[in-house]
C-alpha atoms as a PDB file:
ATOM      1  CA  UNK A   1     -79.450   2.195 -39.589  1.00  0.00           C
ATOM      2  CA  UNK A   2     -76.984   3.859 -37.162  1.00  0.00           C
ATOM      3  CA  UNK A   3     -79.509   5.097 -35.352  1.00  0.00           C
ATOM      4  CA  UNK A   4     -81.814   2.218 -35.002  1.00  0.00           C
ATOM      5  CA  UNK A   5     -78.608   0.547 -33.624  1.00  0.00           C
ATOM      6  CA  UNK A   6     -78.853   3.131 -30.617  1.00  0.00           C
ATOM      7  CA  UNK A   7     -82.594   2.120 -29.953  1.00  0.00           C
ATOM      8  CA  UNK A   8     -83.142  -1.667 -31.168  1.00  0.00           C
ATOM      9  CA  UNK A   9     -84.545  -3.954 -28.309  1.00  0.00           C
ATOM     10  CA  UNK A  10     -84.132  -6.979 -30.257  1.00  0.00           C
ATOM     11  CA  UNK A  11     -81.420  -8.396 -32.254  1.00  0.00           C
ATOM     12  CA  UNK A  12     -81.869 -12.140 -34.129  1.00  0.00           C
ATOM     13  CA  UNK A  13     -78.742 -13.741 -34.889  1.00  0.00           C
ATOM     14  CA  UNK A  14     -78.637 -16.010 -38.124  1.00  0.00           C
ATOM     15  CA  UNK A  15     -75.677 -18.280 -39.480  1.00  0.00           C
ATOM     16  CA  UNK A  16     -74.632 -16.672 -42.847  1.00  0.00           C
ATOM     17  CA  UNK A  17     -74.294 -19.808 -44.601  1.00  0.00           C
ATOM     18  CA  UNK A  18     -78.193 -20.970 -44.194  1.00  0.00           C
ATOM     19  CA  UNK A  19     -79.905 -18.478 -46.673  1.00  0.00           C
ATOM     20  CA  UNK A  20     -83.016 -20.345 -46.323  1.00  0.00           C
ATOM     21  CA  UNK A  21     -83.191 -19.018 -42.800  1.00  0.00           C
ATOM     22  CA  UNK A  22     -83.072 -15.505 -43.690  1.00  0.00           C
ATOM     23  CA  UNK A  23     -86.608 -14.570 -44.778  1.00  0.00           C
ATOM     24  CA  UNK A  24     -87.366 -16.635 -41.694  1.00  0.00           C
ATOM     25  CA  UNK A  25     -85.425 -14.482 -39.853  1.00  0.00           C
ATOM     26  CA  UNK A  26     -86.433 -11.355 -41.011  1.00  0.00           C
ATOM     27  CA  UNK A  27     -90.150 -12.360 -40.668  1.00  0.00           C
ATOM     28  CA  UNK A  28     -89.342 -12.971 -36.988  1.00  0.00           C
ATOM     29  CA  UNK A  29     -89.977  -8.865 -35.797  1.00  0.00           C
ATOM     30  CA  UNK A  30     -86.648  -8.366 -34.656  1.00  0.00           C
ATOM     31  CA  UNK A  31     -85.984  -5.243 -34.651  1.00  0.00           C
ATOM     32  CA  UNK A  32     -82.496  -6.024 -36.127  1.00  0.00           C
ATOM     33  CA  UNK A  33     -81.354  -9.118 -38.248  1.00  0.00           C
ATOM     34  CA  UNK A  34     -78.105  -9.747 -37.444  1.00  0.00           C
ATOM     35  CA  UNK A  35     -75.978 -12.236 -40.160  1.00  0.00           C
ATOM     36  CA  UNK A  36     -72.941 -13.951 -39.079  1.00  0.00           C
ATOM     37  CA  UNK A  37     -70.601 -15.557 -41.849  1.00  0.00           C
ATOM     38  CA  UNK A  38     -67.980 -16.413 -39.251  1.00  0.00           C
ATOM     39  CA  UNK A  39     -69.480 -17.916 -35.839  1.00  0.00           C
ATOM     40  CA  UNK A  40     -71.563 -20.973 -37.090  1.00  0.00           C
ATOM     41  CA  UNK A  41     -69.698 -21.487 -40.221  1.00  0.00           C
ATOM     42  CA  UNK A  42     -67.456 -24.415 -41.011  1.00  0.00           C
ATOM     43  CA  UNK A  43     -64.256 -23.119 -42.405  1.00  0.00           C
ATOM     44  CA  UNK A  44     -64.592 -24.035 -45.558  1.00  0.00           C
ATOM     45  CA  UNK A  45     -68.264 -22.322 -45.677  1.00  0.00           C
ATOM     46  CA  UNK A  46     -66.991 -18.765 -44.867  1.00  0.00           C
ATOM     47  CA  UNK A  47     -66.525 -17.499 -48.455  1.00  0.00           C
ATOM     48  CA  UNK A  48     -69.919 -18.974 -49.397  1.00  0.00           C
ATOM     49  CA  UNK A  49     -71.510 -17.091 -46.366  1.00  0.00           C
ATOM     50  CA  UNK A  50     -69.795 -14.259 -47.028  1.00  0.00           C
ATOM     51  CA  UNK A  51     -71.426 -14.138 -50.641  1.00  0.00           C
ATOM     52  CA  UNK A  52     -74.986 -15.031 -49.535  1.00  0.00           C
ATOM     53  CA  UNK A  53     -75.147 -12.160 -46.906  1.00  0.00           C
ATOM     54  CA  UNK A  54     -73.849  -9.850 -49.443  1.00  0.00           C
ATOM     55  CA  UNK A  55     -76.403 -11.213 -51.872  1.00  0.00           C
ATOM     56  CA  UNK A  56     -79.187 -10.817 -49.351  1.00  0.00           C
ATOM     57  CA  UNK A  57     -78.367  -7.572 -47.856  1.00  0.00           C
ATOM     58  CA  UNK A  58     -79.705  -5.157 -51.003  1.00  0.00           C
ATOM     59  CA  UNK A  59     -83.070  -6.664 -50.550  1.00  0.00           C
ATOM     60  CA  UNK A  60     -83.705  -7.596 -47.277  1.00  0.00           C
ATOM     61  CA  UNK A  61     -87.195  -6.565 -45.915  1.00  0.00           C
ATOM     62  CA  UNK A  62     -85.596  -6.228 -42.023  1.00  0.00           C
ATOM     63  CA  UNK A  63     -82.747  -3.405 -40.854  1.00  0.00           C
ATOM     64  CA  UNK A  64     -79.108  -5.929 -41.054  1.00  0.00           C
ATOM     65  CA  UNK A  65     -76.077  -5.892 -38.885  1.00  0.00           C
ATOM     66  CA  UNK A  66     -73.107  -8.032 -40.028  1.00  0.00           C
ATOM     67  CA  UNK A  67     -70.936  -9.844 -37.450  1.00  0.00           C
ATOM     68  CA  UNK A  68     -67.458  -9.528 -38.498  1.00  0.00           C
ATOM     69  CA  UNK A  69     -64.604 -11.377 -36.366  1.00  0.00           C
ATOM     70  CA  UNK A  70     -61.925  -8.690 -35.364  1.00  0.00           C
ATOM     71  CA  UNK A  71     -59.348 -11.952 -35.296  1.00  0.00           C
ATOM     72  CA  UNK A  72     -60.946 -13.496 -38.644  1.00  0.00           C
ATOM     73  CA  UNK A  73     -57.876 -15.391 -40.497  1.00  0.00           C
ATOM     74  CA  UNK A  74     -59.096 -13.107 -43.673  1.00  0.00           C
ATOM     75  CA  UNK A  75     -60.553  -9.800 -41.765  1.00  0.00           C
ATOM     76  CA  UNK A  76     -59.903  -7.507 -45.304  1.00  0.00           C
ATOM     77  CA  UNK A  77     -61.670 -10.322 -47.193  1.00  0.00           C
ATOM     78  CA  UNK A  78     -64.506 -10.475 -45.078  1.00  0.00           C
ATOM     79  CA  UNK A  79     -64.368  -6.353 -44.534  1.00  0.00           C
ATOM     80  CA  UNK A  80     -64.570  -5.907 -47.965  1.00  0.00           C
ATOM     81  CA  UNK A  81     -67.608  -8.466 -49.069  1.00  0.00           C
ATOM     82  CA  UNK A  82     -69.507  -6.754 -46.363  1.00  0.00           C
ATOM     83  CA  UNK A  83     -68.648  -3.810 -44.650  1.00  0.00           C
ATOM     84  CA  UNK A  84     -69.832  -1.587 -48.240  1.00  0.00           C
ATOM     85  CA  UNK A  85     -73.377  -3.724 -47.871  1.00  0.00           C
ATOM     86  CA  UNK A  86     -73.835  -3.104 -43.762  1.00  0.00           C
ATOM     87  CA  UNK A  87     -74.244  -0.198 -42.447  1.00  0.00           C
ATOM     88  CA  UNK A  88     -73.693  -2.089 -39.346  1.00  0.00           C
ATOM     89  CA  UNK A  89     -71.038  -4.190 -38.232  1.00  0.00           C
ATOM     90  CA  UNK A  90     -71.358  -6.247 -34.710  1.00  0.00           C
ATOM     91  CA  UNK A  91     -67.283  -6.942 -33.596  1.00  0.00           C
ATOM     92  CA  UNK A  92     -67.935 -10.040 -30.657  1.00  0.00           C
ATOM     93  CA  UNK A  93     -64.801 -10.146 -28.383  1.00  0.00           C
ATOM     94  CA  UNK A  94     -63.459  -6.622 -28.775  1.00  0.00           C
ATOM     95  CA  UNK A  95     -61.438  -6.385 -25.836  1.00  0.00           C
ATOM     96  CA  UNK A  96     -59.162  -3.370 -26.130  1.00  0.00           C
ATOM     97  CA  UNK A  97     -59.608  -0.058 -28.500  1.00  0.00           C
ATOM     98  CA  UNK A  98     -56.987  -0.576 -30.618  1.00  0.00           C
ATOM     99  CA  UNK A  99     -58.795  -3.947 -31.889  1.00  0.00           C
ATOM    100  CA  UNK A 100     -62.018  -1.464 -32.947  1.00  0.00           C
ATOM    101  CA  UNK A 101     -60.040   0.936 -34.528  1.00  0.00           C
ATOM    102  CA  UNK A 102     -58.050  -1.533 -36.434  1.00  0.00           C
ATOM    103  CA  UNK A 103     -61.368  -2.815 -37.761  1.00  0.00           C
ATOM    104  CA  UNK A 104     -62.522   0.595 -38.794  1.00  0.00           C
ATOM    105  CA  UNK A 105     -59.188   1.788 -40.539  1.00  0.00           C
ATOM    106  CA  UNK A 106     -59.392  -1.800 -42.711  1.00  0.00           C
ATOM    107  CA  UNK A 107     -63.089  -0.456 -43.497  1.00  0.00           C
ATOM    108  CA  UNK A 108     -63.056   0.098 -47.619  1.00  0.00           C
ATOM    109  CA  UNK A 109     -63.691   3.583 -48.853  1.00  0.00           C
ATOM    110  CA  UNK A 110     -67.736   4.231 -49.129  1.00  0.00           C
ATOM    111  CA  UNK A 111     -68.740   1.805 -46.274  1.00  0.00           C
ATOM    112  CA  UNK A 112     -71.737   3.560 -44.390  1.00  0.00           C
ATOM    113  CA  UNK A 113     -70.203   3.307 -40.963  1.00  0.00           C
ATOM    114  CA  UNK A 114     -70.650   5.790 -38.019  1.00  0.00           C
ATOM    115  CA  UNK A 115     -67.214   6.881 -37.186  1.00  0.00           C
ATOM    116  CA  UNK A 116     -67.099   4.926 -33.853  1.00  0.00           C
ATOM    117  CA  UNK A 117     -69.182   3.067 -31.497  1.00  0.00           C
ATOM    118  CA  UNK A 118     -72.519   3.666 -30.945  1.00  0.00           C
ATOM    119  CA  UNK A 119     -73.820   0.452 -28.566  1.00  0.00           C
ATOM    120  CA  UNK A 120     -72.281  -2.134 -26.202  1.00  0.00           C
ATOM    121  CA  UNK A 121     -73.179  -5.629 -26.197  1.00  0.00           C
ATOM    122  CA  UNK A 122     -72.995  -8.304 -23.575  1.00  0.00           C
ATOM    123  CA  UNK A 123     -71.325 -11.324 -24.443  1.00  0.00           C
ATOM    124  CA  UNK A 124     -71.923 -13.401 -22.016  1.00  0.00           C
ATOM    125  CA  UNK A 125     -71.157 -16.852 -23.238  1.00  0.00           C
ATOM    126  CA  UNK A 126     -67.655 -15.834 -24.006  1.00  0.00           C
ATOM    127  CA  UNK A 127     -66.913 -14.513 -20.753  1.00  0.00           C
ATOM    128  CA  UNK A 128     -68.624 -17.021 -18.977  1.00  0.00           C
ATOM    129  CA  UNK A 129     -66.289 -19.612 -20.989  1.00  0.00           C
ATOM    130  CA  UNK A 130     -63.496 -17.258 -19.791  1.00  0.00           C
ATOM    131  CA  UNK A 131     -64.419 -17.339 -16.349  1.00  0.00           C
ATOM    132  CA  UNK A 132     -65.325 -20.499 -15.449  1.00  0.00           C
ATOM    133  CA  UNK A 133     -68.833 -20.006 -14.941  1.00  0.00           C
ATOM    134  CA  UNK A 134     -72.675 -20.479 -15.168  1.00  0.00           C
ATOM    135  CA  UNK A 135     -73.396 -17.674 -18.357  1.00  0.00           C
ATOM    136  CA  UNK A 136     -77.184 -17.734 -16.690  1.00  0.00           C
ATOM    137  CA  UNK A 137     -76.266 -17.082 -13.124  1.00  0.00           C
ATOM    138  CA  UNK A 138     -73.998 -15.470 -10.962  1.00  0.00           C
ATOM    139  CA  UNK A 139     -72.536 -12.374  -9.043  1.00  0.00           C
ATOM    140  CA  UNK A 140     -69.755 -12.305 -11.820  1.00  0.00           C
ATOM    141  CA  UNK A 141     -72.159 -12.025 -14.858  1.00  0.00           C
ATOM    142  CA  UNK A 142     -74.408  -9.702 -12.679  1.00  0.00           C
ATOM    143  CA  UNK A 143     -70.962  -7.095 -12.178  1.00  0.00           C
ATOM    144  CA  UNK A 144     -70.238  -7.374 -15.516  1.00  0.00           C
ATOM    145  CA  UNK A 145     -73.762  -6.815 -17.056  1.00  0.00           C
ATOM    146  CA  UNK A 146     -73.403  -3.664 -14.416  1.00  0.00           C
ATOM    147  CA  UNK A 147     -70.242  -2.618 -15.598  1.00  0.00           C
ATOM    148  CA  UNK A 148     -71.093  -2.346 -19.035  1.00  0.00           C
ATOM    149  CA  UNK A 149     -74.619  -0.385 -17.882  1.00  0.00           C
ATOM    150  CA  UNK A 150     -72.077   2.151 -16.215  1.00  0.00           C
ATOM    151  CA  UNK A 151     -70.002   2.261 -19.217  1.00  0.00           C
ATOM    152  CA  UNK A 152     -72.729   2.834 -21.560  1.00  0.00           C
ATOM    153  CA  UNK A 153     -73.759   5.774 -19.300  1.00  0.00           C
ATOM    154  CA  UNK A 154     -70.137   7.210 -18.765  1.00  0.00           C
ATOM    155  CA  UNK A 155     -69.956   7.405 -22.541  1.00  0.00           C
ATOM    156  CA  UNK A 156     -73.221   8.992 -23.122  1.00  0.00           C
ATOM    157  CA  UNK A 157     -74.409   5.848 -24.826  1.00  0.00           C
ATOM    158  CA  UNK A 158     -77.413   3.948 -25.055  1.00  0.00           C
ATOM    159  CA  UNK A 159     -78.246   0.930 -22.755  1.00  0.00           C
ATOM    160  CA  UNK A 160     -76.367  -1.764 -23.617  1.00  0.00           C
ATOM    161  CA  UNK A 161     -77.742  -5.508 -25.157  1.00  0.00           C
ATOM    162  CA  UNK A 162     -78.139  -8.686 -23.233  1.00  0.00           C
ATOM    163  CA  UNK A 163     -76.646 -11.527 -24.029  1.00  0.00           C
ATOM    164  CA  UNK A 164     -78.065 -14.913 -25.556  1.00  0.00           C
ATOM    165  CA  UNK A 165     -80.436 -17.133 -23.272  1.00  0.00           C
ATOM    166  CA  UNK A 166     -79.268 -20.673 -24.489  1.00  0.00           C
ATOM    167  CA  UNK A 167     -81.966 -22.259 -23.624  1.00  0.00           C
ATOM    168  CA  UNK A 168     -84.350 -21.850 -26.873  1.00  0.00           C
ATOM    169  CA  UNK A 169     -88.147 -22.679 -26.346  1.00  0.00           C
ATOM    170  CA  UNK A 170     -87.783 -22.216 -22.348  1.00  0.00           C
ATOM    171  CA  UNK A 171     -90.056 -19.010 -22.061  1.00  0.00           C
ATOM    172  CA  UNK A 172     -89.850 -18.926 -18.243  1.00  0.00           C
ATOM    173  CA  UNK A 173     -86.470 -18.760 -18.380  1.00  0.00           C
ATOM    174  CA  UNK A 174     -86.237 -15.886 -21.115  1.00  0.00           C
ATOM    175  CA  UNK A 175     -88.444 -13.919 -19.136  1.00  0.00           C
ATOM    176  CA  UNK A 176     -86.490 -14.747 -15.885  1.00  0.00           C
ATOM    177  CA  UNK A 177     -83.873 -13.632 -17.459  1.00  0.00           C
ATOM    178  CA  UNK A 178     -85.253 -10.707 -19.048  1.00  0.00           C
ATOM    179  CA  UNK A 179     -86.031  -9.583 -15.964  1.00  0.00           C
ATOM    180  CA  UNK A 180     -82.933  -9.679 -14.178  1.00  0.00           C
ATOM    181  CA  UNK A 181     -81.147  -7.718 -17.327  1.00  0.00           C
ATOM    182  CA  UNK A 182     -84.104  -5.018 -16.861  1.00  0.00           C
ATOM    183  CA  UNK A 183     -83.240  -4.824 -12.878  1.00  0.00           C
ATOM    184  CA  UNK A 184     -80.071  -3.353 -14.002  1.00  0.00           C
ATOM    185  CA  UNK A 185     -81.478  -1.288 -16.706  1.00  0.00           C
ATOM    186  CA  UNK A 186     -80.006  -3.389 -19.703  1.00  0.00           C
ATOM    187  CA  UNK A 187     -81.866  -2.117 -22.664  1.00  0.00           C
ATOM    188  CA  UNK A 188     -81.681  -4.917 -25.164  1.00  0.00           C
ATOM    189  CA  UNK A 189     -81.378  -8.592 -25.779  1.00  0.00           C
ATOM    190  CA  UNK A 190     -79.630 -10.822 -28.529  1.00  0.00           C
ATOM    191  CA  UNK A 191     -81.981 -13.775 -29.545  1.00  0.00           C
ATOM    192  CA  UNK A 192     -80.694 -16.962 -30.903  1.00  0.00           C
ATOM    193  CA  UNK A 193     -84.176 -18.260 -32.208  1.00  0.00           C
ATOM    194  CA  UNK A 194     -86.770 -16.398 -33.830  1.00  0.00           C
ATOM    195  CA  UNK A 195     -89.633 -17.946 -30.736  1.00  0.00           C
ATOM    196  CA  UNK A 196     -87.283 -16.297 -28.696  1.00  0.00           C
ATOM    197  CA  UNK A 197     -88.017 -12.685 -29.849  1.00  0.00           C
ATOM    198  CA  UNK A 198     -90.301 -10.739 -28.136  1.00  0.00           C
ATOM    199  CA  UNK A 199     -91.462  -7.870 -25.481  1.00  0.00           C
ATOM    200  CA  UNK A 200     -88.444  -6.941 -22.768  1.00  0.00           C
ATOM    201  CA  UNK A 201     -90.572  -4.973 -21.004  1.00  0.00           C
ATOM    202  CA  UNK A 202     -93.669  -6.576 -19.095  1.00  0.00           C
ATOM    203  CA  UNK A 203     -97.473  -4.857 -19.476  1.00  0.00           C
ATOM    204  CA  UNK A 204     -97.365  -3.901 -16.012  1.00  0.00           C
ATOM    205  CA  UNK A 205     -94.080  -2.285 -16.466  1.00  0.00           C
ATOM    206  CA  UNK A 206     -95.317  -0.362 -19.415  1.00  0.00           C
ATOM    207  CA  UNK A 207     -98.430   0.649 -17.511  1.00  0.00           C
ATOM    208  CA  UNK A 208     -96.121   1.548 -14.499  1.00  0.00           C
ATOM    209  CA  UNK A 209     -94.180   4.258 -16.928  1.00  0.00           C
ATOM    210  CA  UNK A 210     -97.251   5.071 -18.060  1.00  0.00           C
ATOM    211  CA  UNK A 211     -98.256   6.454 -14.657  1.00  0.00           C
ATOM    212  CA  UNK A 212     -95.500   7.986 -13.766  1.00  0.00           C
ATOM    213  CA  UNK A 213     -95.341  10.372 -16.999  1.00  0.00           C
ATOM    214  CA  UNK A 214     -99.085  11.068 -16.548  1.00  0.00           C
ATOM    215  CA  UNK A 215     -98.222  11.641 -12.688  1.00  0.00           C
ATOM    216  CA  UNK A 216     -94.940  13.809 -12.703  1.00  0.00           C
ATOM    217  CA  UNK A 217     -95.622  17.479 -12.289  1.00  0.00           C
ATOM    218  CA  UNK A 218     -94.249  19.995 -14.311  1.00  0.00           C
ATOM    219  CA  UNK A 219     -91.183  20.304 -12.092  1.00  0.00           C
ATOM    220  CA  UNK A 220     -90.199  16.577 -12.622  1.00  0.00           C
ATOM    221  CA  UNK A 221     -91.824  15.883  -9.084  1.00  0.00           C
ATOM    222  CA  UNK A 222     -94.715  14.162  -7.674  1.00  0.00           C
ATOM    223  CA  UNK A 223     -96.142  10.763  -5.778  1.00  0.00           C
ATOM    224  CA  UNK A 224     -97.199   7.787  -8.403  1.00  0.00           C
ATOM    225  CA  UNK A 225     -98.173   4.469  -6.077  1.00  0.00           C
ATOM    226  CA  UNK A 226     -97.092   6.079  -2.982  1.00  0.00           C
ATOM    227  CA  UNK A 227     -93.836   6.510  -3.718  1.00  0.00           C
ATOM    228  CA  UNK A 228     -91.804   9.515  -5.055  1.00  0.00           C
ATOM    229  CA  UNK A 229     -91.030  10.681  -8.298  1.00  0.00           C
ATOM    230  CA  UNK A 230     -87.984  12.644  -9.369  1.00  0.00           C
ATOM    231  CA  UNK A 231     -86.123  13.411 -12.683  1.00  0.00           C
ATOM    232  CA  UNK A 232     -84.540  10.013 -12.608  1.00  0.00           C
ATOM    233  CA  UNK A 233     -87.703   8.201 -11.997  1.00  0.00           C
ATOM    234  CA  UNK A 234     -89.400  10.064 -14.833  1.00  0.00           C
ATOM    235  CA  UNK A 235     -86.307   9.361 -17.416  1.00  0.00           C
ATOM    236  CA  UNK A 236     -86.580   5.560 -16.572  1.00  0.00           C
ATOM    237  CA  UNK A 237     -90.442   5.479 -17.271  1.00  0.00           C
ATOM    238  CA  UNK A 238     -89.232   7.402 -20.693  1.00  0.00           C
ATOM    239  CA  UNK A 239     -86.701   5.029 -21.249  1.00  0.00           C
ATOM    240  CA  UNK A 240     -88.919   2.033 -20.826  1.00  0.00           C
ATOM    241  CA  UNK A 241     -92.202   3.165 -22.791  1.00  0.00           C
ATOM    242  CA  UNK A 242     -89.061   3.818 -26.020  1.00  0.00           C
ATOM    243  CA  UNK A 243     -88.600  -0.134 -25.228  1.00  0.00           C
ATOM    244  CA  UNK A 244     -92.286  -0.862 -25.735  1.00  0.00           C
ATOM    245  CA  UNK A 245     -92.846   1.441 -28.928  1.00  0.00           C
ATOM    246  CA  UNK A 246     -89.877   0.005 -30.405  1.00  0.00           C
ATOM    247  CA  UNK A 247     -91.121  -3.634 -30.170  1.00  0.00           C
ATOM    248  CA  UNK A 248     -94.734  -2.281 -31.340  1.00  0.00           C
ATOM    249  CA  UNK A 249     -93.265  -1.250 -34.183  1.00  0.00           C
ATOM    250  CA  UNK A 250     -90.773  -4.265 -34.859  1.00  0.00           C
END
């Protein structure tokens, strides 16, 4: 599962205490179901959740992250239901190190972690909230959304993942902005709603990439579409036909 977390396009948030949604969820094609016992979930619901994603994990048909609050009032409690279960956990908010590695040295003995982080995620609501501003629009979510792209890079890790489009059901404006995440070579996106899960990169995209690696000499150099093709060119197109096989296979 470590390893899927480096590649998934796709992950599909579901509130831990709705079991009954799970099976939907998994059925969605995410490429990753991700459970949350904490977010959505009245106070007096969290041990309940807590339980059912347990409960749910051993079987589950899709890969499963679990999203475990760094500042939960009962972080060992909730560590300890889940962290032996999930192979992944998703920390929201993490601003500073010492927060992730606090997380990790609570971990109980046997959990199947990877000893550090392996993705980046975008949460844009929560900095939006922070900031004062639109989450769907704006030269400060662009930076930021850029900033975590050079990150990712800087720390020889994947592309990071999108944040949530709030507005379920509005397929322009998932593609819109889809787009705009692509643009700055954001490799994932976290979906609120299974209708919202789906291809991040577009067919003429795909066929784009498709030139280009049927087009680049053996030196990494040639001219696709009248316009030149070097190393960097060619590792995009790579980068974006991984994207499409991964959601072919979701």
């Amino acid at each position: 599962m470590p390893g899927l977390a480096r590649t998934a396009v796709t992950w599909l948030g579901v509130p831990g205490d709705r079991p009954d949604r799970f099976p939907e969820a998994a059925a969605a094609g995410a490429d990753v179901v991700v459970l949350d016992p904490e977010d959505a979930v009245a106070p007096h619901g969290k041990g309940t959740a807590r339980a059912e994603v347990a409960a749910w994990q051993g079987d589950a048909p899709r890969p499963c992250a679990v999203r475990v609050d760094a500042d939960s009032p009962s972080p060992d409690a909730d560590l300890a239901a889940l962290a032996a279960t999930g192979p992944v956990l998703v920390l929201p908010e993490s601003e500073d190190p010492g927060a992730v590695a606090a997380v990790v040295d609570r971990l109980p003995a046997g959990s199947c972690v990877v000893p550090g982080v392996v993705r980046l995620a975008f949460g844009s609501s929560d900095l939006a909230a922070e900031l004062g501003v639109d989450p769907e629009h704006g030269p400060a979510m662009a930076s930021a959304r850029g900033a975590l792209v050079l990150a990712s890079a800087a720390a020889g890790l994947p592309g990071p993942v999108d944040g949530v489009t709030g507005a379920v059901g509005d397929a322009q404006r998932l593609a819109a902005d889809v787009a705009r995440a692509r643009a700055l070579d954001v490799a994932g996106k976290l979906c609120i709603h299974p209708v919202q899960v789906g291809p991040l990169a577009s067919a003429e995209e795909l066929a784009w990439a498709e030139r280009v690696l049927a087009g680049a000499g053996s030196n990494g150099v040639a001219v696709v579409d009248r316009r030149t093709v070097d190393k960097p060119v060619v590792e995009r197109a790579r980068r974006l036909l991984a994207v499409g096989r991964t959601e072919g296979t979701a």
